[in-house]
Each structure stands twice: as C-alpha cells, then as structure tokens.
C-alpha atoms as a PDB file:
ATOM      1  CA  UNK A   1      34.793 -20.861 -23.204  1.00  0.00           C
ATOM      2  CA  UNK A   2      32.094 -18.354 -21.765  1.00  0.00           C
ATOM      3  CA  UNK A   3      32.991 -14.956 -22.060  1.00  0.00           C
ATOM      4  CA  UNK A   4      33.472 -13.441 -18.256  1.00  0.00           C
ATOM      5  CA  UNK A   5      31.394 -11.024 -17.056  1.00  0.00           C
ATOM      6  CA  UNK A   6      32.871  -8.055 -16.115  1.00  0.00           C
ATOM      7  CA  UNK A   7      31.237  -4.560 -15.411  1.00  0.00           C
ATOM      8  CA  UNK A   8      33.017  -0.842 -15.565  1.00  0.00           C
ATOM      9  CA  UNK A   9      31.929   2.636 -14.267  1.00  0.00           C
ATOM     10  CA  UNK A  10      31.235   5.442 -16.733  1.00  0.00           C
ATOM     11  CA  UNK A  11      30.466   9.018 -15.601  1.00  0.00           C
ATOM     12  CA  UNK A  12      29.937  12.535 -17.118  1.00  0.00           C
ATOM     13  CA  UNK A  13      29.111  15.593 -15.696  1.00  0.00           C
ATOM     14  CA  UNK A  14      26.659  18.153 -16.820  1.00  0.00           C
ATOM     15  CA  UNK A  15      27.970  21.918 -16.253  1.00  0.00           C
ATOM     16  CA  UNK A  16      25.477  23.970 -14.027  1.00  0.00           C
ATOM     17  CA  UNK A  17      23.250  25.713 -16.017  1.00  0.00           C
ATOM     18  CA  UNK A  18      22.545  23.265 -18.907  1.00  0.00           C
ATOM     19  CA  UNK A  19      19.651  23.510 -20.705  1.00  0.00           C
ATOM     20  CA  UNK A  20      19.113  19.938 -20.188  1.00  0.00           C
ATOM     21  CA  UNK A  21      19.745  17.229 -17.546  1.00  0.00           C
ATOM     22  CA  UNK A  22      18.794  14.715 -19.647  1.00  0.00           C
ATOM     23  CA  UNK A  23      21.862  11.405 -20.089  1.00  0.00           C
ATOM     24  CA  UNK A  24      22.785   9.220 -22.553  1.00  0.00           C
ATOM     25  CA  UNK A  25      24.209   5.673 -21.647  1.00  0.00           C
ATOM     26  CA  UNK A  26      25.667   4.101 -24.694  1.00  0.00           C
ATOM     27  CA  UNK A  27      27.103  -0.124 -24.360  1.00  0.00           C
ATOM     28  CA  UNK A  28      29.855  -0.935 -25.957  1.00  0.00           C
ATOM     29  CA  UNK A  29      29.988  -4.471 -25.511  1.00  0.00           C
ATOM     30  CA  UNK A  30      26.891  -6.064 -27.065  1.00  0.00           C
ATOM     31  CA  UNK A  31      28.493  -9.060 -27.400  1.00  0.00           C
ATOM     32  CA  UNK A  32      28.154  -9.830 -23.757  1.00  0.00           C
ATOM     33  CA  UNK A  33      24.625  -9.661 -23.419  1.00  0.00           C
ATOM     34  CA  UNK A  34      24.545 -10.841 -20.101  1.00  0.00           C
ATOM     35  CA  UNK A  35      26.506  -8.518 -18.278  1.00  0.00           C
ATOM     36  CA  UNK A  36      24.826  -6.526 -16.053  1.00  0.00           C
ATOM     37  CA  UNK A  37      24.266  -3.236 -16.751  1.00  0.00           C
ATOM     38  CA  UNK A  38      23.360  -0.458 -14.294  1.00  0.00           C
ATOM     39  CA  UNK A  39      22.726   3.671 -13.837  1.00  0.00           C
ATOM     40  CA  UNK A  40      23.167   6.038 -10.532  1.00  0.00           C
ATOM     41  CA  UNK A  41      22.883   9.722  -9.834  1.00  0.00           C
ATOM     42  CA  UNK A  42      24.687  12.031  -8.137  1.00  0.00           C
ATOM     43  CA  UNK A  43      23.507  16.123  -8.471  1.00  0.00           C
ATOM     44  CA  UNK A  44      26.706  18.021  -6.740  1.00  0.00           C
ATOM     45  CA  UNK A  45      26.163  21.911  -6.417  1.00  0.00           C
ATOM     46  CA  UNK A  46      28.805  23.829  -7.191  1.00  0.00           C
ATOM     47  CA  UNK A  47      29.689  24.784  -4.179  1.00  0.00           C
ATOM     48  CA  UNK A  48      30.478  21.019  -3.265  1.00  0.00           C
ATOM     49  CA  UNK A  49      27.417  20.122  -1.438  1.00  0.00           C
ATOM     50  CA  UNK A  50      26.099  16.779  -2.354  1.00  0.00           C
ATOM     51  CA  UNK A  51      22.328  17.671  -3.473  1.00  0.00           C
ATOM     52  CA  UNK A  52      20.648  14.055  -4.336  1.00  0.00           C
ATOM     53  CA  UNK A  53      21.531  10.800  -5.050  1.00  0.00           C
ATOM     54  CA  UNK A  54      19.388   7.736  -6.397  1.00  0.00           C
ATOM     55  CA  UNK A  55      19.077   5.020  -3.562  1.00  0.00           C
ATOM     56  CA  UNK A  56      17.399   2.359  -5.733  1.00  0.00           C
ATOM     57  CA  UNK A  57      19.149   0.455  -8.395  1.00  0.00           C
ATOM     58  CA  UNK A  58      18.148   0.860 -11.705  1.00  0.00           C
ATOM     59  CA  UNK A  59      19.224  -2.145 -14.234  1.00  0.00           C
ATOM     60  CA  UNK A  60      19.347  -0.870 -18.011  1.00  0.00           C
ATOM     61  CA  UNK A  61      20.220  -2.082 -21.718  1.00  0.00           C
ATOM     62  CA  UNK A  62      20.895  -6.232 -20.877  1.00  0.00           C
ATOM     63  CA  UNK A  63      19.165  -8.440 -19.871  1.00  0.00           C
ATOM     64  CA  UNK A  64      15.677  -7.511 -21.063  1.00  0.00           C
ATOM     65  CA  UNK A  65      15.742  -3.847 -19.034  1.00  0.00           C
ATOM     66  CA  UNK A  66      14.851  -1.095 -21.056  1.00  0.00           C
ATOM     67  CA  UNK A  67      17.045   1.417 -22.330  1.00  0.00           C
ATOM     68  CA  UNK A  68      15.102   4.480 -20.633  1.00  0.00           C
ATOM     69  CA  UNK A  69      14.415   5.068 -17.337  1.00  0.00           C
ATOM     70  CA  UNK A  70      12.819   7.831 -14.548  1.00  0.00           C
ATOM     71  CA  UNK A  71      14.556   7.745 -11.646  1.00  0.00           C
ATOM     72  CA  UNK A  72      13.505   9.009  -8.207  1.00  0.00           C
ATOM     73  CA  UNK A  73      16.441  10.809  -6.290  1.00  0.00           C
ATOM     74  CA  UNK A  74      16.259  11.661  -2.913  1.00  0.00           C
ATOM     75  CA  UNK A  75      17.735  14.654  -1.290  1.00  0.00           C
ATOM     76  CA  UNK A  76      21.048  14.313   0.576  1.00  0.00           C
ATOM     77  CA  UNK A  77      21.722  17.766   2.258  1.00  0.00           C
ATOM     78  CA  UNK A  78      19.291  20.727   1.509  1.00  0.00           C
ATOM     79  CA  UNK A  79      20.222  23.993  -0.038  1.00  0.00           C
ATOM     80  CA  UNK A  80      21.312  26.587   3.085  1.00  0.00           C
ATOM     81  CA  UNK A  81      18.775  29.163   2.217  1.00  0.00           C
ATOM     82  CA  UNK A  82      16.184  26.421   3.463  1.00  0.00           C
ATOM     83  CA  UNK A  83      18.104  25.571   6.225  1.00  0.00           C
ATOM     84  CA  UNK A  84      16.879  26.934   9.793  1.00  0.00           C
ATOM     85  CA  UNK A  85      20.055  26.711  11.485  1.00  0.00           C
ATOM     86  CA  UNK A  86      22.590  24.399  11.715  1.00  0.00           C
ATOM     87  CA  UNK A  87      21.244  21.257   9.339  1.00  0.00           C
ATOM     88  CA  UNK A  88      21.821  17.769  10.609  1.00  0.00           C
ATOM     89  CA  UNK A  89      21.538  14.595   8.229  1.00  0.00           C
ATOM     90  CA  UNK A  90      19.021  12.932  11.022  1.00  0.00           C
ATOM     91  CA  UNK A  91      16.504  16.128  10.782  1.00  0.00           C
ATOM     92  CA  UNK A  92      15.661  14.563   7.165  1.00  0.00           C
ATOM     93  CA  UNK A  93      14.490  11.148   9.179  1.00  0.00           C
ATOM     94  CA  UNK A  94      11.339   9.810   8.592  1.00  0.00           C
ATOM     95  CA  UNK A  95       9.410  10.234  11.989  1.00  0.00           C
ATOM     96  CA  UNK A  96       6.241   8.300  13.385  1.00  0.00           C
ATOM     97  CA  UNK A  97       3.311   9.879  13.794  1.00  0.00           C
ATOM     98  CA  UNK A  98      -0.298   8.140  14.629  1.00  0.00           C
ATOM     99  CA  UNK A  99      -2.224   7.384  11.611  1.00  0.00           C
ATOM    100  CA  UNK A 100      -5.214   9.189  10.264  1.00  0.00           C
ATOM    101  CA  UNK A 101      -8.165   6.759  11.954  1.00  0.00           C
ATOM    102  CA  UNK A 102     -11.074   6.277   9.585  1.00  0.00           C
ATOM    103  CA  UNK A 103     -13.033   3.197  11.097  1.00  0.00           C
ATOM    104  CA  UNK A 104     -12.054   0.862  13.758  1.00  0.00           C
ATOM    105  CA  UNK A 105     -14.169  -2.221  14.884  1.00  0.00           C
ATOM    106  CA  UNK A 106     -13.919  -5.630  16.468  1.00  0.00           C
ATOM    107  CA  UNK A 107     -12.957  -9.413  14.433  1.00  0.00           C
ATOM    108  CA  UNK A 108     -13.558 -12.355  16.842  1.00  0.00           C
ATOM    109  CA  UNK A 109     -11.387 -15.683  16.007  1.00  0.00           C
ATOM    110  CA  UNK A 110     -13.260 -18.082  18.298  1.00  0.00           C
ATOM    111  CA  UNK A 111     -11.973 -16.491  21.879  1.00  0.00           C
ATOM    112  CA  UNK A 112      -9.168 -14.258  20.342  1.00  0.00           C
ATOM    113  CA  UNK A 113      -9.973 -10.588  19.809  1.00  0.00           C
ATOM    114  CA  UNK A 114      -8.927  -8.330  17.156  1.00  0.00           C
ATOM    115  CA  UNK A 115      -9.460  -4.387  16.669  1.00  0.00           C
ATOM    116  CA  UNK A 116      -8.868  -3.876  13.093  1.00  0.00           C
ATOM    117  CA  UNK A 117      -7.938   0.185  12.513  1.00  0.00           C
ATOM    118  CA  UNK A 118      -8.686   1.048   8.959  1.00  0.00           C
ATOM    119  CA  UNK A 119      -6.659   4.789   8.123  1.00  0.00           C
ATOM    120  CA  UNK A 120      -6.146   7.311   5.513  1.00  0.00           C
ATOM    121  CA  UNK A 121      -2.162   7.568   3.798  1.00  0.00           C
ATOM    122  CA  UNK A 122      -1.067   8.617   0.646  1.00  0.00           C
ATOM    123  CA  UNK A 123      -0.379   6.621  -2.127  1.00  0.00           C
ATOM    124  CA  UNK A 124       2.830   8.368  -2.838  1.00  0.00           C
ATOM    125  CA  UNK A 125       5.760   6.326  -2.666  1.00  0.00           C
ATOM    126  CA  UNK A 126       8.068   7.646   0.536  1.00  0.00           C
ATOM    127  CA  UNK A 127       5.089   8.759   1.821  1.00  0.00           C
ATOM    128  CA  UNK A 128       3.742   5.786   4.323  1.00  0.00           C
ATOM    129  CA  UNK A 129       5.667   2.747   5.846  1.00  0.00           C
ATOM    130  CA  UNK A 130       4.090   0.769   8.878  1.00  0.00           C
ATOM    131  CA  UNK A 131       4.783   1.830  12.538  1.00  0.00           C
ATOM    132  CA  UNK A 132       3.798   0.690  15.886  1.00  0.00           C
ATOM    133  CA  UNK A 133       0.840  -1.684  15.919  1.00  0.00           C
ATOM    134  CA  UNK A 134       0.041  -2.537  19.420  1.00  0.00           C
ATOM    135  CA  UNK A 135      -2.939  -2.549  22.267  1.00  0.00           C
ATOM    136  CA  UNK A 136      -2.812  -2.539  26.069  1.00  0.00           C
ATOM    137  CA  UNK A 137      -5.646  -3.550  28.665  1.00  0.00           C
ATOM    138  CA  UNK A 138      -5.930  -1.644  31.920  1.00  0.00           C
ATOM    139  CA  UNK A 139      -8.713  -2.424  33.647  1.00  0.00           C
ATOM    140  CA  UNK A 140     -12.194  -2.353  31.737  1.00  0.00           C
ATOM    141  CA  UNK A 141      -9.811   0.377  28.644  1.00  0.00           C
ATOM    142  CA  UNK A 142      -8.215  -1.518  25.737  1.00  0.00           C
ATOM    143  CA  UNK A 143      -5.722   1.381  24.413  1.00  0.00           C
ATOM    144  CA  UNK A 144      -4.577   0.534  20.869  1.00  0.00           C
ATOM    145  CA  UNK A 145      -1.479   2.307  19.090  1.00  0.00           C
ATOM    146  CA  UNK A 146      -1.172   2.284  15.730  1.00  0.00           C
ATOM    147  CA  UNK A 147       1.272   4.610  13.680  1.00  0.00           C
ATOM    148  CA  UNK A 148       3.194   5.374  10.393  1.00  0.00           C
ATOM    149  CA  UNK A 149       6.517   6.315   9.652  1.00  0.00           C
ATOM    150  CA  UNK A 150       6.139   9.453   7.248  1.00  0.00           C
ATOM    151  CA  UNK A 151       8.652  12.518   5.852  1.00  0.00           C
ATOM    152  CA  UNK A 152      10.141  14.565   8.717  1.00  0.00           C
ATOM    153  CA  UNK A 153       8.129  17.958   8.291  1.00  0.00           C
ATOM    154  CA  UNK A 154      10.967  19.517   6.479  1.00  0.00           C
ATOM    155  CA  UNK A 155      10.618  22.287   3.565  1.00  0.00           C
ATOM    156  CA  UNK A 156      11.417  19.941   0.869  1.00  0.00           C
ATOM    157  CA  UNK A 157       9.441  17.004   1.851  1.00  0.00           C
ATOM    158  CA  UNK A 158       7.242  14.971  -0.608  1.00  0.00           C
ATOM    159  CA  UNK A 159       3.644  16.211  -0.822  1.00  0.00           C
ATOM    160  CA  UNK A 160       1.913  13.823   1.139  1.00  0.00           C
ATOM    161  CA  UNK A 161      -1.731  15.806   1.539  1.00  0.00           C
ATOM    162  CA  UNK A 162      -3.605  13.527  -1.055  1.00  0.00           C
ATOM    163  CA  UNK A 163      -4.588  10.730   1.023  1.00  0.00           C
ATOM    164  CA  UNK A 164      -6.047   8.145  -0.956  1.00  0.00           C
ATOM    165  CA  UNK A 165      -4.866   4.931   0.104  1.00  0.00           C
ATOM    166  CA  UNK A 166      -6.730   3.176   3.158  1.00  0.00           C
ATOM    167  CA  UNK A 167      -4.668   0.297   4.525  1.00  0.00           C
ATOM    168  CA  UNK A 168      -5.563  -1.485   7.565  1.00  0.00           C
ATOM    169  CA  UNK A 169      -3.685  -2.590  10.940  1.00  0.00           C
ATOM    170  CA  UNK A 170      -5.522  -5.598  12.536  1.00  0.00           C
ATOM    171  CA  UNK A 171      -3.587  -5.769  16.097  1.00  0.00           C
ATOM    172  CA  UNK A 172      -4.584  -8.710  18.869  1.00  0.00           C
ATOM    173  CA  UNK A 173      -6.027  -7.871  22.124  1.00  0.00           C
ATOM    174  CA  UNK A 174      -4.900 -11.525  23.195  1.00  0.00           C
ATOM    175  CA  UNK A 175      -6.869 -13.866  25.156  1.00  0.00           C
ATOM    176  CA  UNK A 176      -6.965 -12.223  28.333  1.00  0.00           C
ATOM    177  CA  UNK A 177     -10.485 -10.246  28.323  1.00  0.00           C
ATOM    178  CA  UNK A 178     -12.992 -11.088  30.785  1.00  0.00           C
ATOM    179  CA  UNK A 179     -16.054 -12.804  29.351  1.00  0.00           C
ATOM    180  CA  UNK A 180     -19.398 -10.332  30.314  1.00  0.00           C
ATOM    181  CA  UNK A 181     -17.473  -7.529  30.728  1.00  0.00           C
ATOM    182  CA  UNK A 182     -18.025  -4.290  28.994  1.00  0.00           C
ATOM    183  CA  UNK A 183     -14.680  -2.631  27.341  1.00  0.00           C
ATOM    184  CA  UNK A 184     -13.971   0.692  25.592  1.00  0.00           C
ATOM    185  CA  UNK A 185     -11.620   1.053  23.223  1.00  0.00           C
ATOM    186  CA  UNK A 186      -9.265   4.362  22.450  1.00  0.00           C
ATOM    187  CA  UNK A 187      -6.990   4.288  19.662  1.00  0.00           C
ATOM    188  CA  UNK A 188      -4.529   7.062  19.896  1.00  0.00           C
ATOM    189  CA  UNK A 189      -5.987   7.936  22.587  1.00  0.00           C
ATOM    190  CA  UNK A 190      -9.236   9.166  20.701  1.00  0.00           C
ATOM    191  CA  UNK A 191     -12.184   7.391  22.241  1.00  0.00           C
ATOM    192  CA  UNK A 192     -13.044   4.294  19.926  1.00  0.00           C
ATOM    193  CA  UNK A 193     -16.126   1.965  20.345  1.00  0.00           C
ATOM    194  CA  UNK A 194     -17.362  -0.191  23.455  1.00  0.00           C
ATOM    195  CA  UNK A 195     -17.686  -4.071  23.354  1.00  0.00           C
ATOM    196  CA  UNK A 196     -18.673  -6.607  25.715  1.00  0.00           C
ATOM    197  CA  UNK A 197     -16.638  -9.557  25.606  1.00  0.00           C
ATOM    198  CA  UNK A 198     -18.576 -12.884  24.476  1.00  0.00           C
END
C-alpha cells in the first residue's frame, strides 16, 4: 500500500532584534519523498502590524527542489513614520502610466495596419506588466495608447530607474483607413510619424 501523502505546518519566530533572520527547515519524514514540501513568510512588527509576506510559493527539500532558497517578500502595510496620513491598502496598487516611447513605426499585413511602439521598462521583476494597448482614428489622426502597470509612487517602492528592457506593443489600426490618404500618428498623445495609406 502507498504511503499517503500528507503535509503539516511548522513555524518559529525570530525575536526582534536578532542578529540573524536567516531559517532552518529541517524534514522529518524522508521516507515520503513525495510529499510536498513548502516555505512562507510572514515579518510581524512588534507592535502587531503585519510588515511583509511572500506571495509566491516556494517548493523545498522533495521532489527535486533545493533545500535553499531567496525569497522575495512584498510589503503588506508600511511602517507609520512613512506614512503621509491615513494609509490605505489600495495606495500600494500598481497604477498605469504610459510607457516610455523609444521608436514607433508602421507593419503592413497585406491591407491590415499595425503601429508597433517599441519602449523603455525595467527589467526588475514587479517593475513592468502590460497595460492598455489600443488606437483610435478620427479623421485623418490615428491616436494610439499604450501603457504599463508599474509600483504606485510610494516611499518604499522597488527601484525601477534602470530601464533596460525594451519590449514592444504591436496594436491594429484595423482595416478601416482610406487608401491615398495621408495620416499622423500620436502615441500618448506625443506626435508620432505620418503615413499614407497604400
């Protein structure tokens, strides 16, 4: 008969003020190798405020997972002395913002046109996930909208200044343009490029 998996929670709490916050996790059933096996972090202040928590799952010891990990925590509520106010759980929301425009230009696929927006993020992860990615025609002005969800300005956001990624939005204009007719384009509202439709 199989042995049944079965799983149990283990914590321990390191006083304020350690000289280390570093863990040991320690199995005591290695004769069930192929029960799961998994770590989380909570960082409580002492005055009861929830500081950070780990919102990704991180499998250890079975199964081929290693028996070290670094985990990424994020920040639940914010130490009051860096507080402005009254502090809200939604101030800490990512917010969208238009993306740093490095090149735009046109891709043709037989009568279907494409503006393909090429911008600047950083390759930090929590830094960059994809927005609005959209264009309008009014007239003889194609107005394209593209945007990234990033930190919400806050004191303890992640650094994102180092931008060294550039991804690229490629967003349809339809077939609805006029053939012979002259077009600008504005993305973000920052005058783009002129094109005259085939």
């Amino acid at each position: 008969m199989a042995p049944r998996n079965s799983s149990a929670n283990r914590s321990f709490r390191i006083p304020a003020g350690s000289p280390s916050t570093s863990g040991f996790l320690t199995r005591s059933t290695p004769s069930i190798p192929a029960t799961p096996t998994s770590i989380s972090v909570r960082i409580e202040e002492t005055d009861g405020r929830l500081a950070f928590v780990n919102d990704t799952a991180y499998d250890v010891i079975t199964r081929g997972d290693p028996t070290r990990v670094d985990m990424v925590l994020v920040m639940v509520e914010p130490p009051p002395e860096m507080v402005d106010g009254e502090w809200n759980p939604s101030d800490d929301a990512p917010v969208q913002k238009p993306v740093d425009t490095v090149e735009t230009h046109m891709i043709w696929e037989g009568s279907e046109a494409f503006v393909r927006v090429v911008y600047r993020v950083a390759d930090v992860d929590g830094c960059y996930r994809r927005g609005r990615e959209e264009a309008t025609l009014e007239g003889a002005v194609v107005d394209v909208t593209v945007t990234a969800w990033v930190p919400a300005p806050t004191p303890w956001a992640i650094d994102c200044s180092d931008r060294t990624l550039e991804p690229d939005s490629i967003v349809s204009l339809g077939g609805s343009l006029e053939a012979g007719k002259t077009y600008s384009v504005r993305v973000n509202g920052e005058p783009g490029f002129t094109f005259t439709a085939p």
